[in-house]
C-alpha atoms as a PDB file:
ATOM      1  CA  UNK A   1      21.126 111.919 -53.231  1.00  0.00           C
ATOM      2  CA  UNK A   2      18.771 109.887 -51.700  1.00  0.00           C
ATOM      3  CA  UNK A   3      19.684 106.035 -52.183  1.00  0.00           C
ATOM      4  CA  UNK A   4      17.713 103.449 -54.372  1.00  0.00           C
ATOM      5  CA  UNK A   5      17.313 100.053 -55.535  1.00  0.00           C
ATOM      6  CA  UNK A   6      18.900  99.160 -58.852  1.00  0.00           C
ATOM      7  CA  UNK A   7      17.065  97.219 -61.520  1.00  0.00           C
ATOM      8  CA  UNK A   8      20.115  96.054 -64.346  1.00  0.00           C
ATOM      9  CA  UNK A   9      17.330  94.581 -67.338  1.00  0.00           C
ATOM     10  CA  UNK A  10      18.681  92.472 -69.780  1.00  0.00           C
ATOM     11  CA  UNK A  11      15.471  92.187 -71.581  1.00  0.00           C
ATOM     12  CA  UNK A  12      12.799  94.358 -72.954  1.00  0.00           C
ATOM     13  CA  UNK A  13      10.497  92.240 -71.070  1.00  0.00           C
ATOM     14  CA  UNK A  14      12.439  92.527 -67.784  1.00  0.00           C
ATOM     15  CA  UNK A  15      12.747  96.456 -67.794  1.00  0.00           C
ATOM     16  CA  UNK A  16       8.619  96.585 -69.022  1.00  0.00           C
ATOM     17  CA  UNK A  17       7.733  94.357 -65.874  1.00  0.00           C
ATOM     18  CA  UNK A  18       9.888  96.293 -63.598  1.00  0.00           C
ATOM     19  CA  UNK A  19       8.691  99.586 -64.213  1.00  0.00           C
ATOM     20  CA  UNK A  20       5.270  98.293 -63.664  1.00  0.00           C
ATOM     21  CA  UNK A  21       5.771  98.632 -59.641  1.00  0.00           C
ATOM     22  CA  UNK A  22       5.197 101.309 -57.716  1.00  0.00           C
ATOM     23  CA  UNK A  23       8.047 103.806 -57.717  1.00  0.00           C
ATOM     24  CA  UNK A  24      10.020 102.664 -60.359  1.00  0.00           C
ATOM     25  CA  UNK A  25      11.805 105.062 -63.219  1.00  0.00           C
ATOM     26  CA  UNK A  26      13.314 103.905 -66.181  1.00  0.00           C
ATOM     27  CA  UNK A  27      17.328 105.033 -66.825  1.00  0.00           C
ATOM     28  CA  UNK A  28      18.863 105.713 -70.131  1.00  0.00           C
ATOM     29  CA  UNK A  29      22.274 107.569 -70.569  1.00  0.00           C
ATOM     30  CA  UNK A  30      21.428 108.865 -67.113  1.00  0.00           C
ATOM     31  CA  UNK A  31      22.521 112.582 -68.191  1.00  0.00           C
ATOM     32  CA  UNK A  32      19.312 114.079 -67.240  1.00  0.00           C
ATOM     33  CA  UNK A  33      18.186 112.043 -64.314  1.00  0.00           C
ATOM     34  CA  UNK A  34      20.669 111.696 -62.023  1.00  0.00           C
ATOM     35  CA  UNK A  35      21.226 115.633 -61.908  1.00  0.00           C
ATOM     36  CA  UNK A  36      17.255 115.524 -61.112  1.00  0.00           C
ATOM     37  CA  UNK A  37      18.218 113.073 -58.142  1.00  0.00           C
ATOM     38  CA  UNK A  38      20.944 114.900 -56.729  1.00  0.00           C
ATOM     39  CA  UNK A  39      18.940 118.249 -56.415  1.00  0.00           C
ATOM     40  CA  UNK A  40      15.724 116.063 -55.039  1.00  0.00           C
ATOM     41  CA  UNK A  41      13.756 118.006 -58.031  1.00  0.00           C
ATOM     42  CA  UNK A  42      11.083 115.294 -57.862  1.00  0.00           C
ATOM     43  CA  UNK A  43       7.998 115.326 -55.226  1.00  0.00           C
ATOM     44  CA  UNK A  44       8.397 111.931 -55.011  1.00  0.00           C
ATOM     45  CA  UNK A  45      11.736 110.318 -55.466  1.00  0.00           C
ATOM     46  CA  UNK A  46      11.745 106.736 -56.993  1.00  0.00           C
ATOM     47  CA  UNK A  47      12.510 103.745 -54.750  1.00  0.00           C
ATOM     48  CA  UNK A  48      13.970 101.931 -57.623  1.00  0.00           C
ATOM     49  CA  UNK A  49      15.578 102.455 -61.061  1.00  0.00           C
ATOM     50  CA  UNK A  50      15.643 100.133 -63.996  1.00  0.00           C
ATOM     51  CA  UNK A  51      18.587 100.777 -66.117  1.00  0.00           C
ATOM     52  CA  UNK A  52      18.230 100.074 -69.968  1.00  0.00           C
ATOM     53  CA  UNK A  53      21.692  99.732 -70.557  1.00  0.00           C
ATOM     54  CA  UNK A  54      22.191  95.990 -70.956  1.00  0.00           C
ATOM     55  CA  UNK A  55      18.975  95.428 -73.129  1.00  0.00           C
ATOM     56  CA  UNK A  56      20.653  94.196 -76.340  1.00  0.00           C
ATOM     57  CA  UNK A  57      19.893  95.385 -80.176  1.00  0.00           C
ATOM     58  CA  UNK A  58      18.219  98.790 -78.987  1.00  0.00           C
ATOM     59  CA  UNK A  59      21.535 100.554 -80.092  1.00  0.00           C
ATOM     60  CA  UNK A  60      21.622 101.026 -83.879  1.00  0.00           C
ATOM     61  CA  UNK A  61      21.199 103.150 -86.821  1.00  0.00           C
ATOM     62  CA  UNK A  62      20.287 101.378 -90.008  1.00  0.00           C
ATOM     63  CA  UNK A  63      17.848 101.926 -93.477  1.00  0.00           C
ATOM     64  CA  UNK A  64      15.978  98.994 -93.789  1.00  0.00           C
ATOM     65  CA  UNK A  65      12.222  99.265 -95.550  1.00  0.00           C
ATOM     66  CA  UNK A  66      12.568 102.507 -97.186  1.00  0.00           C
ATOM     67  CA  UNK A  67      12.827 104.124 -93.535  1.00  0.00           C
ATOM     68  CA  UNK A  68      15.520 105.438 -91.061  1.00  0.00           C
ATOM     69  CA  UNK A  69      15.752 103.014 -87.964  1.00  0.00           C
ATOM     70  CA  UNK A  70      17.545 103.940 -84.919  1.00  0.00           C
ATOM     71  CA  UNK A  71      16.944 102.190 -81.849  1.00  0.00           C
ATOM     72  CA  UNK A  72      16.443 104.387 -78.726  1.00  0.00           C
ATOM     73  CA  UNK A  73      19.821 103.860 -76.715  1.00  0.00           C
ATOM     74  CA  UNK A  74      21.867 104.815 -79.418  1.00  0.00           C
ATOM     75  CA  UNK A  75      24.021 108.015 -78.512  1.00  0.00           C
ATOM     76  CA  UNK A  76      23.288 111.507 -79.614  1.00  0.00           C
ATOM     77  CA  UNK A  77      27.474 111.300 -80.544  1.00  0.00           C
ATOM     78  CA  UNK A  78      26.513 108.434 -83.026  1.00  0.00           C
ATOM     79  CA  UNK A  79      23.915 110.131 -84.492  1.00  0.00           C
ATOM     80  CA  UNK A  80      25.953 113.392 -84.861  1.00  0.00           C
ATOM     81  CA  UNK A  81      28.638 111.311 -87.063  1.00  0.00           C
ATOM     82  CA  UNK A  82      26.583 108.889 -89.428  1.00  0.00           C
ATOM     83  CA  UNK A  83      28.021 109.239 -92.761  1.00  0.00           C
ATOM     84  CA  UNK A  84      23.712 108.333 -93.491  1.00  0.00           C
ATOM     85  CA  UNK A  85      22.237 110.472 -90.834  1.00  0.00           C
ATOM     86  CA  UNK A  86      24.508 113.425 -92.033  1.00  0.00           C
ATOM     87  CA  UNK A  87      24.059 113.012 -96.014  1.00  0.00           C
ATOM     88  CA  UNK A  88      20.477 112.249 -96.113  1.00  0.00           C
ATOM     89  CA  UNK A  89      18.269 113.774 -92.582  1.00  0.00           C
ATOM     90  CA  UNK A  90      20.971 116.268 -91.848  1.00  0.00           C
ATOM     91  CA  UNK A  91      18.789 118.614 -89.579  1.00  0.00           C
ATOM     92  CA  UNK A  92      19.082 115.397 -87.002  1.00  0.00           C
ATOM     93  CA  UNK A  93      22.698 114.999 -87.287  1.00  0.00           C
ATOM     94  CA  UNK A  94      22.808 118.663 -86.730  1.00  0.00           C
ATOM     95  CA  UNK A  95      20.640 118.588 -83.972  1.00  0.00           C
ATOM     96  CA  UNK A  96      22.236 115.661 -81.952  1.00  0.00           C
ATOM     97  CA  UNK A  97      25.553 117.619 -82.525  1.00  0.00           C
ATOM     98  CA  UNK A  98      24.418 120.777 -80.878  1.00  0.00           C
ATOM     99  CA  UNK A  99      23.336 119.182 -77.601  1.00  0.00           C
ATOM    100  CA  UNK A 100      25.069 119.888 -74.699  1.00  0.00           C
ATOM    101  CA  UNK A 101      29.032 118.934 -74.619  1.00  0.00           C
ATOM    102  CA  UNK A 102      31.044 116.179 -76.310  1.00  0.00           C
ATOM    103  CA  UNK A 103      31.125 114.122 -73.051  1.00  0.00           C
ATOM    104  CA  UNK A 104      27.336 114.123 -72.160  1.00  0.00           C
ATOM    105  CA  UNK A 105      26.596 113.337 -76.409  1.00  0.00           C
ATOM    106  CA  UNK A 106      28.932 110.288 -75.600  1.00  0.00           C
ATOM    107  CA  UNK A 107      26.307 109.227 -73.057  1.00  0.00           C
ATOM    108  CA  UNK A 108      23.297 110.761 -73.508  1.00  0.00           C
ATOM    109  CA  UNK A 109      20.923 108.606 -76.141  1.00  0.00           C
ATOM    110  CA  UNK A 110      18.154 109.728 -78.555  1.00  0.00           C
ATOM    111  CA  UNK A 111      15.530 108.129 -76.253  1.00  0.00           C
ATOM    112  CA  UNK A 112      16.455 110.150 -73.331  1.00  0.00           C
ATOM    113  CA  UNK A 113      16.947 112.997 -75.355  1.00  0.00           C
ATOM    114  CA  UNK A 114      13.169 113.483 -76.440  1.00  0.00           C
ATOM    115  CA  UNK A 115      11.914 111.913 -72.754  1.00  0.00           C
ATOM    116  CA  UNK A 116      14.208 114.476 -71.056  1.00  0.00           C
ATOM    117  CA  UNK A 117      11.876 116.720 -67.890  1.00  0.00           C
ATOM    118  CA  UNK A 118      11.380 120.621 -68.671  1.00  0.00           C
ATOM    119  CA  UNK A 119      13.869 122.936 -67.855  1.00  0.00           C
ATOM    120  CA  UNK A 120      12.007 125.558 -66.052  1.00  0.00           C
ATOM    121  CA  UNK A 121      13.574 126.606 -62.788  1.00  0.00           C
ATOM    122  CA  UNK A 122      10.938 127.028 -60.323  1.00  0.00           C
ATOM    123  CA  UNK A 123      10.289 123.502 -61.205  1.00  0.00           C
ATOM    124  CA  UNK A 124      13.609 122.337 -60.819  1.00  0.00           C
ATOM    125  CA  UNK A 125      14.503 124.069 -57.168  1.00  0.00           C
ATOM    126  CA  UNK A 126      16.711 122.221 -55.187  1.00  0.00           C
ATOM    127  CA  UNK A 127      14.840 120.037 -52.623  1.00  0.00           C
ATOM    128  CA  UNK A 128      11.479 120.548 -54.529  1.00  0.00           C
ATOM    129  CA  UNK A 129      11.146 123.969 -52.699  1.00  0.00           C
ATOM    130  CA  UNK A 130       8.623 124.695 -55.025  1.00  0.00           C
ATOM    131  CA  UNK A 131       5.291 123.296 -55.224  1.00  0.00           C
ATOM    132  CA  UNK A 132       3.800 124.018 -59.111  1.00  0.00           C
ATOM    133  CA  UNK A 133       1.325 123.121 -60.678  1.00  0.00           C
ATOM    134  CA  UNK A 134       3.564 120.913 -62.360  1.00  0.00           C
ATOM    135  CA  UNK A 135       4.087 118.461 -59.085  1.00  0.00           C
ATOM    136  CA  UNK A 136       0.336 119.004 -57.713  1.00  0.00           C
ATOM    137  CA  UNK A 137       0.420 122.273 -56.652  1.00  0.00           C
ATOM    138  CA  UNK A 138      -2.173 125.453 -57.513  1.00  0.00           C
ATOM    139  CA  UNK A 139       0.362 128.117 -59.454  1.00  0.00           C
ATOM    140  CA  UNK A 140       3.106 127.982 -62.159  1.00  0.00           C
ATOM    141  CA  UNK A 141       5.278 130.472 -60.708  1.00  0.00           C
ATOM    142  CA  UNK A 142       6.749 131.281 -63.694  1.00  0.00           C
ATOM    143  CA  UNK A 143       3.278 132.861 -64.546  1.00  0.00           C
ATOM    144  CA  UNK A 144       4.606 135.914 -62.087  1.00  0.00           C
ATOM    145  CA  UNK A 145       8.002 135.438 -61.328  1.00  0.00           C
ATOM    146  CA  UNK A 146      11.215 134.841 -63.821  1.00  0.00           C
ATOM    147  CA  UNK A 147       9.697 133.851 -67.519  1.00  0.00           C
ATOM    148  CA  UNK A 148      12.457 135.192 -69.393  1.00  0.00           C
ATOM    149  CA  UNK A 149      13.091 131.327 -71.123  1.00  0.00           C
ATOM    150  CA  UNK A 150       9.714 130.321 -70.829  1.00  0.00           C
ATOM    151  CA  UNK A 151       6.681 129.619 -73.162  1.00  0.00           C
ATOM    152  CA  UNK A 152       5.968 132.768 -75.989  1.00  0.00           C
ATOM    153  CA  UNK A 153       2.923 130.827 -77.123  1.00  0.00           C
ATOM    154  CA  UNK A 154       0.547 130.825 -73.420  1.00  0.00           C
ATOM    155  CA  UNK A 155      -0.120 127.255 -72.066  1.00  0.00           C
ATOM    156  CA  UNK A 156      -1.292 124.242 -72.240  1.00  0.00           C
ATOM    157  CA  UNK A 157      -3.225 124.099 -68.708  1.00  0.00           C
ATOM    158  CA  UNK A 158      -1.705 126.538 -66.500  1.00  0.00           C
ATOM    159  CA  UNK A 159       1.981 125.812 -67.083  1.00  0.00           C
ATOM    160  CA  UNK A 160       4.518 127.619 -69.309  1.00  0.00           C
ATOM    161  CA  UNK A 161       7.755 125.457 -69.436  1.00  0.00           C
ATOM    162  CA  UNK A 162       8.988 124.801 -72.525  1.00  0.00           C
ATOM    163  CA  UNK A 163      10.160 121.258 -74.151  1.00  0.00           C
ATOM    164  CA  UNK A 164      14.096 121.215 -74.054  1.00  0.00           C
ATOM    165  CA  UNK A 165      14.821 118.868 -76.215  1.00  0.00           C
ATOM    166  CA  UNK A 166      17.428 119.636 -79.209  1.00  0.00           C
ATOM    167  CA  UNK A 167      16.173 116.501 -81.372  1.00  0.00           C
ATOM    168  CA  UNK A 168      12.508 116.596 -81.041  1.00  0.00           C
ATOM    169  CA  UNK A 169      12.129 119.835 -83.580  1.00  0.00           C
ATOM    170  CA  UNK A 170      13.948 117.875 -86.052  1.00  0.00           C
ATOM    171  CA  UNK A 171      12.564 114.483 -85.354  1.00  0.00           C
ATOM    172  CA  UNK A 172       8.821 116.472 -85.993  1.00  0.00           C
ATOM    173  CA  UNK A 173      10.329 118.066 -88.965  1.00  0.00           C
ATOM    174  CA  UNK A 174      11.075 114.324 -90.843  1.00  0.00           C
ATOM    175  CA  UNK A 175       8.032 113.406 -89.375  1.00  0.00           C
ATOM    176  CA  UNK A 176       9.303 110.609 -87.666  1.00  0.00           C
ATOM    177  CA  UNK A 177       7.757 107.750 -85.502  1.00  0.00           C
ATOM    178  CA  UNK A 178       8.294 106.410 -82.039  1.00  0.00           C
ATOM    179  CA  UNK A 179       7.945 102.754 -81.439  1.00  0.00           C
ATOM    180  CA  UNK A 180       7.438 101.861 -77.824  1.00  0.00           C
ATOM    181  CA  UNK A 181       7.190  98.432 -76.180  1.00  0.00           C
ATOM    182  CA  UNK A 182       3.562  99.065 -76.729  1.00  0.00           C
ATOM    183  CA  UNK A 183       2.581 100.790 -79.880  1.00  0.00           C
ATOM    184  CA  UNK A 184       3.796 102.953 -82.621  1.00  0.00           C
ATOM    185  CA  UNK A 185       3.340 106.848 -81.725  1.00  0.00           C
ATOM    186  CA  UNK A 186       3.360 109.687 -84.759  1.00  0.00           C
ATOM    187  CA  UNK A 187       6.097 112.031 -84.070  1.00  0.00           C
ATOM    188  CA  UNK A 188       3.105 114.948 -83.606  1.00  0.00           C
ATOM    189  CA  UNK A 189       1.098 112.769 -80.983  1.00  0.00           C
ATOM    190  CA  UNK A 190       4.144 112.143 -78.869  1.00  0.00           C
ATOM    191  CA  UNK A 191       4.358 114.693 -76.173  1.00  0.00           C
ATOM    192  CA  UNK A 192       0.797 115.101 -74.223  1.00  0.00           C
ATOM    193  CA  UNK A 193      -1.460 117.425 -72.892  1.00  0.00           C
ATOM    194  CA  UNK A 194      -3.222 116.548 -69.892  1.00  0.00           C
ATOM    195  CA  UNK A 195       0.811 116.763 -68.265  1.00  0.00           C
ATOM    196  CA  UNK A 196       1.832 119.606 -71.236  1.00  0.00           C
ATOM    197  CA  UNK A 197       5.740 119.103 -71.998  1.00  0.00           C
ATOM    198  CA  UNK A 198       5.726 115.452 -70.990  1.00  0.00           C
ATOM    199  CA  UNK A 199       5.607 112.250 -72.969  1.00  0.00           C
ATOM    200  CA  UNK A 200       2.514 110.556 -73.609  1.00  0.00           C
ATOM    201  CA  UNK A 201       4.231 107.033 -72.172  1.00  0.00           C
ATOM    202  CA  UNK A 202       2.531 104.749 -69.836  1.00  0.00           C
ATOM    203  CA  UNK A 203       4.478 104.305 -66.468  1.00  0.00           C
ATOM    204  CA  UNK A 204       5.638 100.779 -67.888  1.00  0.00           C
ATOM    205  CA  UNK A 205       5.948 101.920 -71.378  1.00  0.00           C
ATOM    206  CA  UNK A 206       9.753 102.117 -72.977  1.00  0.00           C
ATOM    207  CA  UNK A 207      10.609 103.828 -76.348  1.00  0.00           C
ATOM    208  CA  UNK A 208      12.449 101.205 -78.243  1.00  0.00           C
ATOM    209  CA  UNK A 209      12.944 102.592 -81.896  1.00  0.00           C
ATOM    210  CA  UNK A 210      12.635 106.238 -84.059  1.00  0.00           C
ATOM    211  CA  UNK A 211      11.416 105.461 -87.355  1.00  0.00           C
ATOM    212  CA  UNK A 212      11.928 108.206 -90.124  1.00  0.00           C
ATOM    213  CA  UNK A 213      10.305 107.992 -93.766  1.00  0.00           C
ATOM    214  CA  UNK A 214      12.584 107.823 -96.318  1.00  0.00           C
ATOM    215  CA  UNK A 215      13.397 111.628 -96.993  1.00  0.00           C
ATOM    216  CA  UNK A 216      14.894 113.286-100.653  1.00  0.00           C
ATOM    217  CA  UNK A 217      14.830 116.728 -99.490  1.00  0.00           C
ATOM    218  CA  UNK A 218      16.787 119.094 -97.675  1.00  0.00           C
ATOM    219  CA  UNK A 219      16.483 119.786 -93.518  1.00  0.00           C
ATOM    220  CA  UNK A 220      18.709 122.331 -91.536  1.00  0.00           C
ATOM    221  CA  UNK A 221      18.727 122.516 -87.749  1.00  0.00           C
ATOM    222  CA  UNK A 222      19.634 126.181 -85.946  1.00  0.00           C
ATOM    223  CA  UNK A 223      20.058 126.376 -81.841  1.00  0.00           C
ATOM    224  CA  UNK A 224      19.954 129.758 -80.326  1.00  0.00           C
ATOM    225  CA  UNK A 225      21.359 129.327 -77.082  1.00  0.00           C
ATOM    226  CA  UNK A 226      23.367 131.704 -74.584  1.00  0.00           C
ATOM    227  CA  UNK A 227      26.361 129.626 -75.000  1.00  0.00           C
ATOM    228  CA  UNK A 228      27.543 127.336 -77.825  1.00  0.00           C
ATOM    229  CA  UNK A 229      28.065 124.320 -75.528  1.00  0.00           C
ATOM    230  CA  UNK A 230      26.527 122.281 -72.859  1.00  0.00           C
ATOM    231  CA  UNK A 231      23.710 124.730 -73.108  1.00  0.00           C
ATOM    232  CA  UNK A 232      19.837 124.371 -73.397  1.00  0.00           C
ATOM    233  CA  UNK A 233      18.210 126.040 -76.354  1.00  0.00           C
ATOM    234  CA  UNK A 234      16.719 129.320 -75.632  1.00  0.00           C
ATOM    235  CA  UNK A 235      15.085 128.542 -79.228  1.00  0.00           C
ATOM    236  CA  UNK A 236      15.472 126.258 -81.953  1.00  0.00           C
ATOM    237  CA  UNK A 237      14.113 125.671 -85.138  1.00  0.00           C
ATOM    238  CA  UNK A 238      13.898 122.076 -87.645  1.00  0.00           C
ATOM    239  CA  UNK A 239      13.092 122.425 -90.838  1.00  0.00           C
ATOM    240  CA  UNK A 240      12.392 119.937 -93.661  1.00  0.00           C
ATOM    241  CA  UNK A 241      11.165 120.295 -97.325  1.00  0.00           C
ATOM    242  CA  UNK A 242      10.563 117.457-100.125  1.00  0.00           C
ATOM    243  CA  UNK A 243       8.369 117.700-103.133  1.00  0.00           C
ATOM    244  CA  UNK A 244       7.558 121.393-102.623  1.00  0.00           C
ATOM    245  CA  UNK A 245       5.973 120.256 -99.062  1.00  0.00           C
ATOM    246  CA  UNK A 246       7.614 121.511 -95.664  1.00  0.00           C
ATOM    247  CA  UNK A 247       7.535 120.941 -92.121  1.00  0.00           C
ATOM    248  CA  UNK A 248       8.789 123.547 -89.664  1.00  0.00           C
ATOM    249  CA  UNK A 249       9.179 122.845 -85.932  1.00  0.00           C
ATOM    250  CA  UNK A 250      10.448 125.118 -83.275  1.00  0.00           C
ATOM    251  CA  UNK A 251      11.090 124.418 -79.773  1.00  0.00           C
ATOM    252  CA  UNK A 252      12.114 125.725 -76.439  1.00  0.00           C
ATOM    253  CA  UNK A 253       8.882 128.068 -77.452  1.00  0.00           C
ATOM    254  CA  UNK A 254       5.830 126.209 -76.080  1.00  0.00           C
ATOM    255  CA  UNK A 255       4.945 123.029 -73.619  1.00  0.00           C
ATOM    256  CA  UNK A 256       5.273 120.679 -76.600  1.00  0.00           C
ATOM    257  CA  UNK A 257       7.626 121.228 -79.497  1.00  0.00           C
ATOM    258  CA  UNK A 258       5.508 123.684 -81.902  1.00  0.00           C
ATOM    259  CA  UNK A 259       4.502 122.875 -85.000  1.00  0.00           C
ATOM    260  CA  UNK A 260       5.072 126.150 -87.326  1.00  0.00           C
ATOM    261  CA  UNK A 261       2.033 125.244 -89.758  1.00  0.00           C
ATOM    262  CA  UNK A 262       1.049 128.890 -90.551  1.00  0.00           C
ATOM    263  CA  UNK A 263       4.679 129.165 -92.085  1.00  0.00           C
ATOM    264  CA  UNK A 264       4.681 125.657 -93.476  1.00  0.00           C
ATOM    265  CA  UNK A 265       1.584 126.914 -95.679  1.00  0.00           C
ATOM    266  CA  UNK A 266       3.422 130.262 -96.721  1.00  0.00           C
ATOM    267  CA  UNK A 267       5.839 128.391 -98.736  1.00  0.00           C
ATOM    268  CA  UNK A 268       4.232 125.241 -99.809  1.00  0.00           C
ATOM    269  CA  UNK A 269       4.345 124.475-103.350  1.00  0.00           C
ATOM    270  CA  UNK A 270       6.298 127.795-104.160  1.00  0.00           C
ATOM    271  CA  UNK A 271       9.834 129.029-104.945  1.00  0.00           C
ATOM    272  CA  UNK A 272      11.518 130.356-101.843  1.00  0.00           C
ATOM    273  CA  UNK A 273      13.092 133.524-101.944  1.00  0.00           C
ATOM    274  CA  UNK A 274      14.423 135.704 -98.985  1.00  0.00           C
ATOM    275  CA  UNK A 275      10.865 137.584 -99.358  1.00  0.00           C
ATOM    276  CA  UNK A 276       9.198 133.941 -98.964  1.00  0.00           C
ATOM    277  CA  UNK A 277      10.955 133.074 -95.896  1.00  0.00           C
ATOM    278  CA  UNK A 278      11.038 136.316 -94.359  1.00  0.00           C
ATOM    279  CA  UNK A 279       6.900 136.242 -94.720  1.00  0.00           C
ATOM    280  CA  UNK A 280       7.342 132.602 -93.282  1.00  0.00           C
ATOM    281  CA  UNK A 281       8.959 133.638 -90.332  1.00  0.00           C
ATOM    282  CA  UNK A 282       6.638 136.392 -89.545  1.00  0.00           C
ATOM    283  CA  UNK A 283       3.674 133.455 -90.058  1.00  0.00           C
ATOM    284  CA  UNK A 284       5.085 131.604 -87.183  1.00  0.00           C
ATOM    285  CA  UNK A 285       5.216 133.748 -84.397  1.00  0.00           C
ATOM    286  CA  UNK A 286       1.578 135.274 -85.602  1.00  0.00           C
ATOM    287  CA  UNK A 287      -0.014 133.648 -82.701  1.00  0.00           C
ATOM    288  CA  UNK A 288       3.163 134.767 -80.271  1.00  0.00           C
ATOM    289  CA  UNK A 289       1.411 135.229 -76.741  1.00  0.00           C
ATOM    290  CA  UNK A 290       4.714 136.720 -75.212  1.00  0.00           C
ATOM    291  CA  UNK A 291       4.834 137.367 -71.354  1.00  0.00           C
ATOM    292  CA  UNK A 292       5.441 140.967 -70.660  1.00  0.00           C
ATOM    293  CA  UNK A 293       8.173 142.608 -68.837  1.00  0.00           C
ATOM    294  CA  UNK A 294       7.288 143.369 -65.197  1.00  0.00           C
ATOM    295  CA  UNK A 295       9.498 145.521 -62.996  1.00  0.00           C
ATOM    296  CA  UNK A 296      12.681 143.579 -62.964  1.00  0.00           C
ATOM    297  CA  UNK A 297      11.357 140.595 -64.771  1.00  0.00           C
ATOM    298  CA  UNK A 298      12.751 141.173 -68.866  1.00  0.00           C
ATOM    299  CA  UNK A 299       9.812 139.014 -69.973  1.00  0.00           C
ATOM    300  CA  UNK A 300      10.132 137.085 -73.172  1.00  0.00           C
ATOM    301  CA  UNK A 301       8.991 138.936 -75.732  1.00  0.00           C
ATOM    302  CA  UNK A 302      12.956 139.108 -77.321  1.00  0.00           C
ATOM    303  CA  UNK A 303      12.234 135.482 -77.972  1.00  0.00           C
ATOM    304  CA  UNK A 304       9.527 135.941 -80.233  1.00  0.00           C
ATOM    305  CA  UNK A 305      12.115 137.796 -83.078  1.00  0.00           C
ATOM    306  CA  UNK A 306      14.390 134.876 -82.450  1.00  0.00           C
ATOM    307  CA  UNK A 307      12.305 132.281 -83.552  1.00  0.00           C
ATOM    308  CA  UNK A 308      11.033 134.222 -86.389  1.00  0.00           C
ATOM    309  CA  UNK A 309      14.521 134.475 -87.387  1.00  0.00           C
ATOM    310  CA  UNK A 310      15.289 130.704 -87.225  1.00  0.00           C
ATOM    311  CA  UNK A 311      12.254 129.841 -88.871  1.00  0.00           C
ATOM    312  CA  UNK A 312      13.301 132.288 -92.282  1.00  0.00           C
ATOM    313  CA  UNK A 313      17.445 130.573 -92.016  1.00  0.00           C
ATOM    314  CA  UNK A 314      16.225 127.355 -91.576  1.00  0.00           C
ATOM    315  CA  UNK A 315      13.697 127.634 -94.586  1.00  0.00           C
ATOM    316  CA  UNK A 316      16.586 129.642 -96.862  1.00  0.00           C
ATOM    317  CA  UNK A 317      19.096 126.774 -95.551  1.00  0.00           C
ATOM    318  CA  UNK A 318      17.279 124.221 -97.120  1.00  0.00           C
ATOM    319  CA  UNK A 319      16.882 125.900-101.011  1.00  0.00           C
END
């Protein structure tokens, strides 16, 4: 690992002025990042970090206004074993306790969890030894070479890594909202497009706080993933329904965590029946852009059953 400077903030203000210089990164939990350091993923490595860790009062999980609070440091093991988390927005409970292991949930917080970089592998060569079009470069190499984890829905731009995060599906699904130092940011606005898969944030811009309406219904998480722990989703589905209304979100499927809409209209207002969510799940994956398999390369396409799948256990899950 290359060496760098060491910001400690002990104030909102602090860390915001700090990452306002050139070559600064903001550190949560660290789970993420440092791994990123140590294989030099980055084209250009920060000079400095600013840890978070010793801002107070961004560590809680409360109701307060009708709404869910839970400010951004607060560990994905915390939210995995609220008594209110669990009883009342279960598919987040669910979905905090399916990332990773036990000793990286300890560490790893919600903040860092839905900020997290992509996954894909080309991208993440040791010592940057790829130059995508990710990082500034002219391909995705995906495109050609090893998709089978990649996007089954094309690409925003030219770039088909998928969003990683366990908690962002179900955070979309109670149609939460993410407070920054500068703004407030709905849940569906969060994760950009002109750099598809990242964050919308400003380089001096800190999440401070998820906000999640007051929710009656019933939400169930799933995670597909090759092994039960300390594993990456190779899909994963949210799903939330109140009033007769749903919202379906898969991920590990696109750039951005996807938005299942088509399905969301299927059952809308109806009684759901295996027939329902089986027609649901076939909704979802209409628009399925799979990458074919190519000599060795397996493609994707077995992904595209998967998350139909999710999307019809998550929906019954929830009845």
């Amino acid at each position: 690992m290359k060496a760098f400077d060491l910001i400690k903030a002990t104030s909102l203000d602090e860390a915001v002025s700090a990452l306002g210089c050139e070559g600064t990164m903001a550190i949560a939990g660290g789970t993420d990042l440092i791994n990123t350091l140590q294989d030099r993923v980055l084209a250009e490595y920060p000079k400095t970090l600013v840890s978070l860790k010793g801002i107070p009062g961004l560590d809680y999980i409360k109701e307060e206004g009708g709404s869910l609070k839970i400010g951004a440091m607060t560990r994905l093991e915390d939210i995995a074993d609220s008594d209110i988390v669990r009883a009342k927005y279960t598919c987040l409970a669910e979905a905090a306790e399916r990332t990773a292991s036990p000793h990286i949930r300890e560490s790893g917080t919600i903040g860092g969890n839905i900020c997290q970089i992509n996954r894909c592998w080309y991208f993440r060569k040791t010592d940057n030894r790829f130059d995508c079009i990710r990082k500034g470069g002219n391909m995705c190499y995906a495109m050609a070479g090893d998709n089978r984890y990649h996007s089954i829905f094309g690409a925003l731009g030219a770039c088909i890594a998928v969003n990683p995060s366990d908690t962002a599906p179900a955070l979309v699904a109670l149609n939460a909202t993410i407070k920054t130092s500068k703004r407030e940011i709905p849940v569906d606005e969060f994760w950009g497009v002109a750099i598809p898969g990242s964050t919308v944030l400003e380089a001096d811009e800190i999440v401070t706080e998820i906000v999640i309406p007051s929710f009656s219904g019933k939400s169930n998480f799933i995670k597909n993933a090759l092994r039960k722990s300390i594993d990456f989703p190779v899909v994963n589905c949210a799903t939330a329904i109140s009033n007769g209304k749903a919202r379906i979100c898969l991920n590990a499927v696109y750039n951005n965590p996807y938005r299942a809409t088509t399905a969301e209209e299927i059952i809308n207002g109806k009684t759901i029946n295996e027939a329902l969510a089986e027609e649901a799940g076939a909704a979802a994956i209409s628009k399925a852009m799979a990458m074919p398999a190519v000599g060795i390369n397996p493609g994707n396409k077995w992904k595209v059953q998967i998350a139909k799948t999710l999307v019809k256990r998550t929906i019954l899950n929830c009845v």
